[in-house]
PDB file of N, CA and C in Angstrom:
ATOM      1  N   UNK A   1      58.816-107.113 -66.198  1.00  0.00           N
ATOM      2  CA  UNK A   1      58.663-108.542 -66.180  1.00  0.00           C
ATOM      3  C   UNK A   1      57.183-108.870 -65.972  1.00  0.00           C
ATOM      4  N   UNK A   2      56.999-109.822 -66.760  1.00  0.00           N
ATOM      5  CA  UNK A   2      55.333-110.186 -66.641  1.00  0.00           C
ATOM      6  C   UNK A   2      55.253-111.498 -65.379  1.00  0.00           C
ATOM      7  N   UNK A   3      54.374-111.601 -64.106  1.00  0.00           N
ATOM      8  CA  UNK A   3      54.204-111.608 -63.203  1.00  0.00           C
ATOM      9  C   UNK A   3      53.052-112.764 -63.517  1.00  0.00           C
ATOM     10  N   UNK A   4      51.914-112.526 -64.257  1.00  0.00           N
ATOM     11  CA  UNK A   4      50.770-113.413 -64.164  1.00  0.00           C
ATOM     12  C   UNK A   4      50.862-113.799 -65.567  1.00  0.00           C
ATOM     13  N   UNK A   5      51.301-115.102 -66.086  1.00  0.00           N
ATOM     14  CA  UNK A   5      51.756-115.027 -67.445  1.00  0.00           C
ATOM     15  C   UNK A   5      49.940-116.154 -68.070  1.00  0.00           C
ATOM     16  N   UNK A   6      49.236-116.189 -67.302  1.00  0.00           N
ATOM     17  CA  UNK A   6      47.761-116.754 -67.509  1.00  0.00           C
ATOM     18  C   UNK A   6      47.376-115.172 -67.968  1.00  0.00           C
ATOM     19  N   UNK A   7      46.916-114.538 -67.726  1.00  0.00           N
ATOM     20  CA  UNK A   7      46.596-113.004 -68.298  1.00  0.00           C
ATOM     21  C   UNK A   7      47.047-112.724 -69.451  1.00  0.00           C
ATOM     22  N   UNK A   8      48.640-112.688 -69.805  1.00  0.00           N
ATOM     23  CA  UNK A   8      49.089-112.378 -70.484  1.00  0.00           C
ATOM     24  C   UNK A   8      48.753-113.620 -72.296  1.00  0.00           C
ATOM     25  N   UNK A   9      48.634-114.939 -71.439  1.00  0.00           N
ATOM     26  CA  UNK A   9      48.603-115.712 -72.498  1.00  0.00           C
ATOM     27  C   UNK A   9      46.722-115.968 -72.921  1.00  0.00           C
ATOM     28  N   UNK A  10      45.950-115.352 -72.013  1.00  0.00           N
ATOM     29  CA  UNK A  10      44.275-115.563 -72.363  1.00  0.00           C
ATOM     30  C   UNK A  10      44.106-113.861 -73.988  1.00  0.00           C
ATOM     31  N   UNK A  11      45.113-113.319 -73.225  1.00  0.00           N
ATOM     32  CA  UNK A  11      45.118-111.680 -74.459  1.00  0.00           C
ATOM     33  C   UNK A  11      45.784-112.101 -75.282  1.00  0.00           C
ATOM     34  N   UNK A  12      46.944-112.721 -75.296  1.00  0.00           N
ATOM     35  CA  UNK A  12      47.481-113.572 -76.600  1.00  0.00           C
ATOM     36  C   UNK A  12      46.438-114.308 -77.606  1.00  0.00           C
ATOM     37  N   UNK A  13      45.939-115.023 -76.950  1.00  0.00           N
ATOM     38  CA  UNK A  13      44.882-115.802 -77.368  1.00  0.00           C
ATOM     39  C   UNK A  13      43.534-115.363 -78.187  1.00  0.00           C
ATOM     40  N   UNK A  14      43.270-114.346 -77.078  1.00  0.00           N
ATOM     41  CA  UNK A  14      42.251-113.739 -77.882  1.00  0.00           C
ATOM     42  C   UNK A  14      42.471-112.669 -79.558  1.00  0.00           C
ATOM     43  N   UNK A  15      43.513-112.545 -78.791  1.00  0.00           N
ATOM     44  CA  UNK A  15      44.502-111.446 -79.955  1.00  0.00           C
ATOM     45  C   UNK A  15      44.294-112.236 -80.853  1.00  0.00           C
ATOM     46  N   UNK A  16      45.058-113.467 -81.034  1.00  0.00           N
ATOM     47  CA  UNK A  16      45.108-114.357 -82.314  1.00  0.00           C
ATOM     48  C   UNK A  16      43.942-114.450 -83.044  1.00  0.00           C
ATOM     49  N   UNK A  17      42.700-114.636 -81.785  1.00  0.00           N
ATOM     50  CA  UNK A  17      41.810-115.669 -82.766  1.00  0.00           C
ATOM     51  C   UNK A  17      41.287-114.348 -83.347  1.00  0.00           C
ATOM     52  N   UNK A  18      40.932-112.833 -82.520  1.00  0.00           N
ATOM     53  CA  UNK A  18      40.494-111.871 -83.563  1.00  0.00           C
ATOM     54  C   UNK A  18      40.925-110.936 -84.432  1.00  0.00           C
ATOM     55  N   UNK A  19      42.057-110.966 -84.968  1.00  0.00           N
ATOM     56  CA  UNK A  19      43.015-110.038 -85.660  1.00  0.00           C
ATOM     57  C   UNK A  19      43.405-111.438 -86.569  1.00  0.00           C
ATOM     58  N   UNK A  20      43.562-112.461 -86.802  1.00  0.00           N
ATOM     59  CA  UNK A  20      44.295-113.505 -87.390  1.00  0.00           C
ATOM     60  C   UNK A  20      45.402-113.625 -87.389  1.00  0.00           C
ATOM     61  N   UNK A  21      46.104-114.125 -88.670  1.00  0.00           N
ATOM     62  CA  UNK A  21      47.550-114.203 -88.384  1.00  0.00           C
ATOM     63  C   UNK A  21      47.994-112.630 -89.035  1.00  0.00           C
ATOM     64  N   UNK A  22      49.169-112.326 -88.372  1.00  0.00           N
ATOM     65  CA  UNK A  22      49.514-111.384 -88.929  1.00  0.00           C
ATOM     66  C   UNK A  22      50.715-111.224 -89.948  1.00  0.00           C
ATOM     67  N   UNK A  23      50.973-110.820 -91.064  1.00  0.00           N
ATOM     68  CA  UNK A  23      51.673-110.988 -92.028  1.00  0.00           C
ATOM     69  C   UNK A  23      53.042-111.057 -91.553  1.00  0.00           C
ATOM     70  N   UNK A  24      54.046-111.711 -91.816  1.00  0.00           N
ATOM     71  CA  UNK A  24      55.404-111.515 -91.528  1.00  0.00           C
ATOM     72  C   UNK A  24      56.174-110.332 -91.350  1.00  0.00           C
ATOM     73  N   UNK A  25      55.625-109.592 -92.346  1.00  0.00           N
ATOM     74  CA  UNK A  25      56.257-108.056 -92.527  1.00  0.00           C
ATOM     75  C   UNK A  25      55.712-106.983 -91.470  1.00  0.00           C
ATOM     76  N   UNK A  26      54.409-107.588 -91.351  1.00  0.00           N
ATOM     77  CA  UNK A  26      54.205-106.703 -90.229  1.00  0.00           C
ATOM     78  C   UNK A  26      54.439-107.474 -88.596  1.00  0.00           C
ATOM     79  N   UNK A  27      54.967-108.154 -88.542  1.00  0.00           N
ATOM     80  CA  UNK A  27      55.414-108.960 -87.281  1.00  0.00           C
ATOM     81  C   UNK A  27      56.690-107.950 -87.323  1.00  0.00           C
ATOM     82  N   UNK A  28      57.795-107.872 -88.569  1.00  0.00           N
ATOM     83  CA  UNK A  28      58.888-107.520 -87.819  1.00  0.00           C
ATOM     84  C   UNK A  28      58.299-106.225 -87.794  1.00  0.00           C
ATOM     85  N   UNK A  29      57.842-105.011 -88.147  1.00  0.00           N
ATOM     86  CA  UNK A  29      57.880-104.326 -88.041  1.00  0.00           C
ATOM     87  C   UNK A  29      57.265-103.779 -86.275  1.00  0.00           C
ATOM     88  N   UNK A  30      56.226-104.699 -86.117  1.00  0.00           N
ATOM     89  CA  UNK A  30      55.969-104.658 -84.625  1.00  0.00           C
ATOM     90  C   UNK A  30      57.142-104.735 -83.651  1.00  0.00           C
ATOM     91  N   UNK A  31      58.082-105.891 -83.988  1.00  0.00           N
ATOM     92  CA  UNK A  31      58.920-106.330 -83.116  1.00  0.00           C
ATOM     93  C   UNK A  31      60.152-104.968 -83.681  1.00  0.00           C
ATOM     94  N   UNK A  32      60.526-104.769 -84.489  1.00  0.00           N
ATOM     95  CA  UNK A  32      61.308-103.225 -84.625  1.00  0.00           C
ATOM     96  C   UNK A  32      61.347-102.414 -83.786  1.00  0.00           C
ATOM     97  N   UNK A  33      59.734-101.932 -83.594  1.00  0.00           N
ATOM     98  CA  UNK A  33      59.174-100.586 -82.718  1.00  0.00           C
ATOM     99  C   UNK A  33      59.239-101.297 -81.549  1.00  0.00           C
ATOM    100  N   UNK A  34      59.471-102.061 -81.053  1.00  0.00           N
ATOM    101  CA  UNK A  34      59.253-102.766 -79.455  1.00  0.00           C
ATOM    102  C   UNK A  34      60.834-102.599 -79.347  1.00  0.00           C
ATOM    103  N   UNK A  35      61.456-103.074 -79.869  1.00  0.00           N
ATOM    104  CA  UNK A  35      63.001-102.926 -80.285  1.00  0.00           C
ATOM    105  C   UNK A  35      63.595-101.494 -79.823  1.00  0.00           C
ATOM    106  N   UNK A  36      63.063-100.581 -80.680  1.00  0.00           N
ATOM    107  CA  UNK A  36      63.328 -99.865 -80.350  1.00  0.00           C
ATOM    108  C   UNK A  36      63.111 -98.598 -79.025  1.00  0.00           C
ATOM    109  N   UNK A  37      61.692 -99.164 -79.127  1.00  0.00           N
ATOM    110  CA  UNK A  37      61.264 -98.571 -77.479  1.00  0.00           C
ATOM    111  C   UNK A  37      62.372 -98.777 -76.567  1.00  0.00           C
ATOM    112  N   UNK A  38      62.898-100.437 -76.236  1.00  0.00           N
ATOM    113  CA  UNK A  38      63.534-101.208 -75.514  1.00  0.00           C
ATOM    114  C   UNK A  38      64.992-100.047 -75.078  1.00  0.00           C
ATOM    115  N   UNK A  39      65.384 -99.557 -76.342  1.00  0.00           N
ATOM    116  CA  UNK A  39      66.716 -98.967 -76.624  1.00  0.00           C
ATOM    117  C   UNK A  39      66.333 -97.609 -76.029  1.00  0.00           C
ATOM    118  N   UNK A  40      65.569 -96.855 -76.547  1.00  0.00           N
ATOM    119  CA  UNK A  40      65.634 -95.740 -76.167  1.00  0.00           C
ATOM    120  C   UNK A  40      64.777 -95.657 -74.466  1.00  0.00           C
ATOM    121  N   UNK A  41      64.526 -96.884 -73.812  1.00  0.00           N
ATOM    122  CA  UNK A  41      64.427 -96.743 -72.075  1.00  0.00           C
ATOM    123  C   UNK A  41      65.463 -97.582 -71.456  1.00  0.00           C
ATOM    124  N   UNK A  42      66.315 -97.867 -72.277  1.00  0.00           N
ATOM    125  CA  UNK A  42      67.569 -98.291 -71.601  1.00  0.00           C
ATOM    126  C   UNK A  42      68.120 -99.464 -71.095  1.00  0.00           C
ATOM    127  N   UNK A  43      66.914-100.572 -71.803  1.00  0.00           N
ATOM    128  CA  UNK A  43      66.820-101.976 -70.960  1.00  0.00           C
ATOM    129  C   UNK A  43      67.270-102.746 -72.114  1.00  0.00           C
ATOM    130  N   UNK A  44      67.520-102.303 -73.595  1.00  0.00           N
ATOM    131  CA  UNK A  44      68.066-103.109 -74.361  1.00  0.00           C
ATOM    132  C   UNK A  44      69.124-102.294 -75.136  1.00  0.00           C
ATOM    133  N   UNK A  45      70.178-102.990 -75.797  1.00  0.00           N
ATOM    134  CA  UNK A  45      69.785-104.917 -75.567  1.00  0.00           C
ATOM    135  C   UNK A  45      71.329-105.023 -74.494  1.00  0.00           C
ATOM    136  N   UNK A  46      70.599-106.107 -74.286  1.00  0.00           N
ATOM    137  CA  UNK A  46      71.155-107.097 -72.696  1.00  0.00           C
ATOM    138  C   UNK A  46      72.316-107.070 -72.322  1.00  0.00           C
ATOM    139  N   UNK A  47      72.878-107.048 -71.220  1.00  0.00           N
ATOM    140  CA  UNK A  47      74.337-106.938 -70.888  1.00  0.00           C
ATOM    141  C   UNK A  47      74.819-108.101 -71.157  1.00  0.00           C
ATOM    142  N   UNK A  48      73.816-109.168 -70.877  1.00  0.00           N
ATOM    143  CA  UNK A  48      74.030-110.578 -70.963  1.00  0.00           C
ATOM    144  C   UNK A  48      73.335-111.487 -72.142  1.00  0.00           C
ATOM    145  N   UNK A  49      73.700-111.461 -72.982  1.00  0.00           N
ATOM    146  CA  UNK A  49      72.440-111.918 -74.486  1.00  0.00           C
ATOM    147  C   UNK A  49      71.855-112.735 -73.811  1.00  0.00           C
ATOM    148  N   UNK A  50      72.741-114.320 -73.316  1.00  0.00           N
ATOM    149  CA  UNK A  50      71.981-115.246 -73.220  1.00  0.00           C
ATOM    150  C   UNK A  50      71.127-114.987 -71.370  1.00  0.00           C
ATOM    151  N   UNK A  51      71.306-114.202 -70.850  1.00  0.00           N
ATOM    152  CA  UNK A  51      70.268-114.226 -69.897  1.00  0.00           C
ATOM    153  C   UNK A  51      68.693-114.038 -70.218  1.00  0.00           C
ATOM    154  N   UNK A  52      67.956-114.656 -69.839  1.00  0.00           N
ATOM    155  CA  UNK A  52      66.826-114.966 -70.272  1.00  0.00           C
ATOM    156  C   UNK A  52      66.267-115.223 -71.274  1.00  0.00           C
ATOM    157  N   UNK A  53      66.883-116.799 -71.640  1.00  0.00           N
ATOM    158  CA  UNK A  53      67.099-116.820 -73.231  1.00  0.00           C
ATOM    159  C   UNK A  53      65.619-117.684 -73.461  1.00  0.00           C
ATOM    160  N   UNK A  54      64.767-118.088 -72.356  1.00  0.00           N
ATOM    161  CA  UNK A  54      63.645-118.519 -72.468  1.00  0.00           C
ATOM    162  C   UNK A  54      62.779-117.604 -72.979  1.00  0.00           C
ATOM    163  N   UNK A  55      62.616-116.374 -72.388  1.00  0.00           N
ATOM    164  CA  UNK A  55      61.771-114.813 -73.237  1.00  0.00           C
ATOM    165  C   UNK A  55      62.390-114.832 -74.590  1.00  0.00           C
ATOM    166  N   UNK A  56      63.291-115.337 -75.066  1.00  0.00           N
ATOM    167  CA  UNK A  56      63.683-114.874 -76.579  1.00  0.00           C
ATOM    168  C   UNK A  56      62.745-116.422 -77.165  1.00  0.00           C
ATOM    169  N   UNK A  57      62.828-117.308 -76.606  1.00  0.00           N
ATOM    170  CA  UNK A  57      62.264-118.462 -76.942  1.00  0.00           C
ATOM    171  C   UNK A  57      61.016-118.502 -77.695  1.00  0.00           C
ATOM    172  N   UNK A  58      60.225-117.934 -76.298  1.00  0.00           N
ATOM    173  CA  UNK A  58      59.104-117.470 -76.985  1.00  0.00           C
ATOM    174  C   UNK A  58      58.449-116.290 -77.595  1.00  0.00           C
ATOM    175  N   UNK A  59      59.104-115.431 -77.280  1.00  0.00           N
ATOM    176  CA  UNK A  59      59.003-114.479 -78.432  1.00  0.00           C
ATOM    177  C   UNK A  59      59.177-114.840 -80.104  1.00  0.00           C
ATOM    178  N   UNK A  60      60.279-115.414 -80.352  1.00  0.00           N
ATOM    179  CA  UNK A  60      60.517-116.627 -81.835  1.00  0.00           C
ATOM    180  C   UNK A  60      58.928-117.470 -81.661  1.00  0.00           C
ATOM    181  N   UNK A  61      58.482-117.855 -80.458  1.00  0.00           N
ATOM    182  CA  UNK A  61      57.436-118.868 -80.916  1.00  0.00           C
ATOM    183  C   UNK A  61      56.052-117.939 -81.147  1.00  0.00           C
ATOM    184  N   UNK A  62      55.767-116.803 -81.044  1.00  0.00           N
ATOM    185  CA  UNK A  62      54.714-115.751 -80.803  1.00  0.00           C
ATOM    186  C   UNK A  62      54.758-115.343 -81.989  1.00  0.00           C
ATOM    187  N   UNK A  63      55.982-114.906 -82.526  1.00  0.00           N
ATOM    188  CA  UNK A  63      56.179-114.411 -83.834  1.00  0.00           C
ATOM    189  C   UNK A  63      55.827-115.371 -85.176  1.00  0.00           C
ATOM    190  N   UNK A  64      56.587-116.277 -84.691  1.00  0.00           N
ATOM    191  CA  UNK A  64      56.271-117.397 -85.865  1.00  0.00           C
ATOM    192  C   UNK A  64      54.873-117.958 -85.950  1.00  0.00           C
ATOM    193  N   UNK A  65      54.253-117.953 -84.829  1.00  0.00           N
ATOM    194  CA  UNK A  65      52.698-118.266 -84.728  1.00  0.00           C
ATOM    195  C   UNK A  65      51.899-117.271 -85.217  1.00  0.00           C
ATOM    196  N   UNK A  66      52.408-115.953 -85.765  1.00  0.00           N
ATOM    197  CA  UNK A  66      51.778-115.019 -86.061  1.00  0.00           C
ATOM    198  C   UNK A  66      52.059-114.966 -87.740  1.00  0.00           C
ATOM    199  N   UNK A  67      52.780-115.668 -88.045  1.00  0.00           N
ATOM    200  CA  UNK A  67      53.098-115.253 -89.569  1.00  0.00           C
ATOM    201  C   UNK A  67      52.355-116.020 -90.349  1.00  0.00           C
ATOM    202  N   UNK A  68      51.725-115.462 -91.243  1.00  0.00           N
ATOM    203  CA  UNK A  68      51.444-116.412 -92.437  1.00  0.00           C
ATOM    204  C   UNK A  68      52.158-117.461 -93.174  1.00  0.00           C
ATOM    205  N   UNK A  69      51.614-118.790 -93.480  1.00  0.00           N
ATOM    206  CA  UNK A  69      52.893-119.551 -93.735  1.00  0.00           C
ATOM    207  C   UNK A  69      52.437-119.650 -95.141  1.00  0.00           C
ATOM    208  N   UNK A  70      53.622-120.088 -95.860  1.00  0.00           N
ATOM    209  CA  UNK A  70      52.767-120.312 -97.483  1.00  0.00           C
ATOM    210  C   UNK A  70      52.870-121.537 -98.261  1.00  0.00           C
TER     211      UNK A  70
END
């Protein structure tokens, strides 16, 4: 669980502005391998889907802010 979410959102930030947006295809493929990390240490997916359905929130909003739109 992220703890200081100012840290987390100044590296977001910077991430964005120097890498740009990142292509859709490679968004899921990021979110795949995170996916799958998740699975093979045992923390996904959720006993409870909708528990902490605010982290899925923005994860959808991180992702979509990352895609190229056309």
């Amino acid at each position: 669980m992220i703890k200081n979410t100012e840290i987390l959102q100044q590296f977001e930030d910077r991430f964005i502005s120097g890498q740009g947006k990142v292509p859709h295809e490679k968004a899921r493929e990021l979110f795949s391998a995170l996916w799958r990390e998740g699975v093979m240490l045992g923390v996904l997916p959720p006993a409870d889907p909708m528990a902490d359905i605010e982290v899925d929130i923005r994860m959808a909003r991180i992702l979509n802010s990352c895609s190229i739109k056309s």
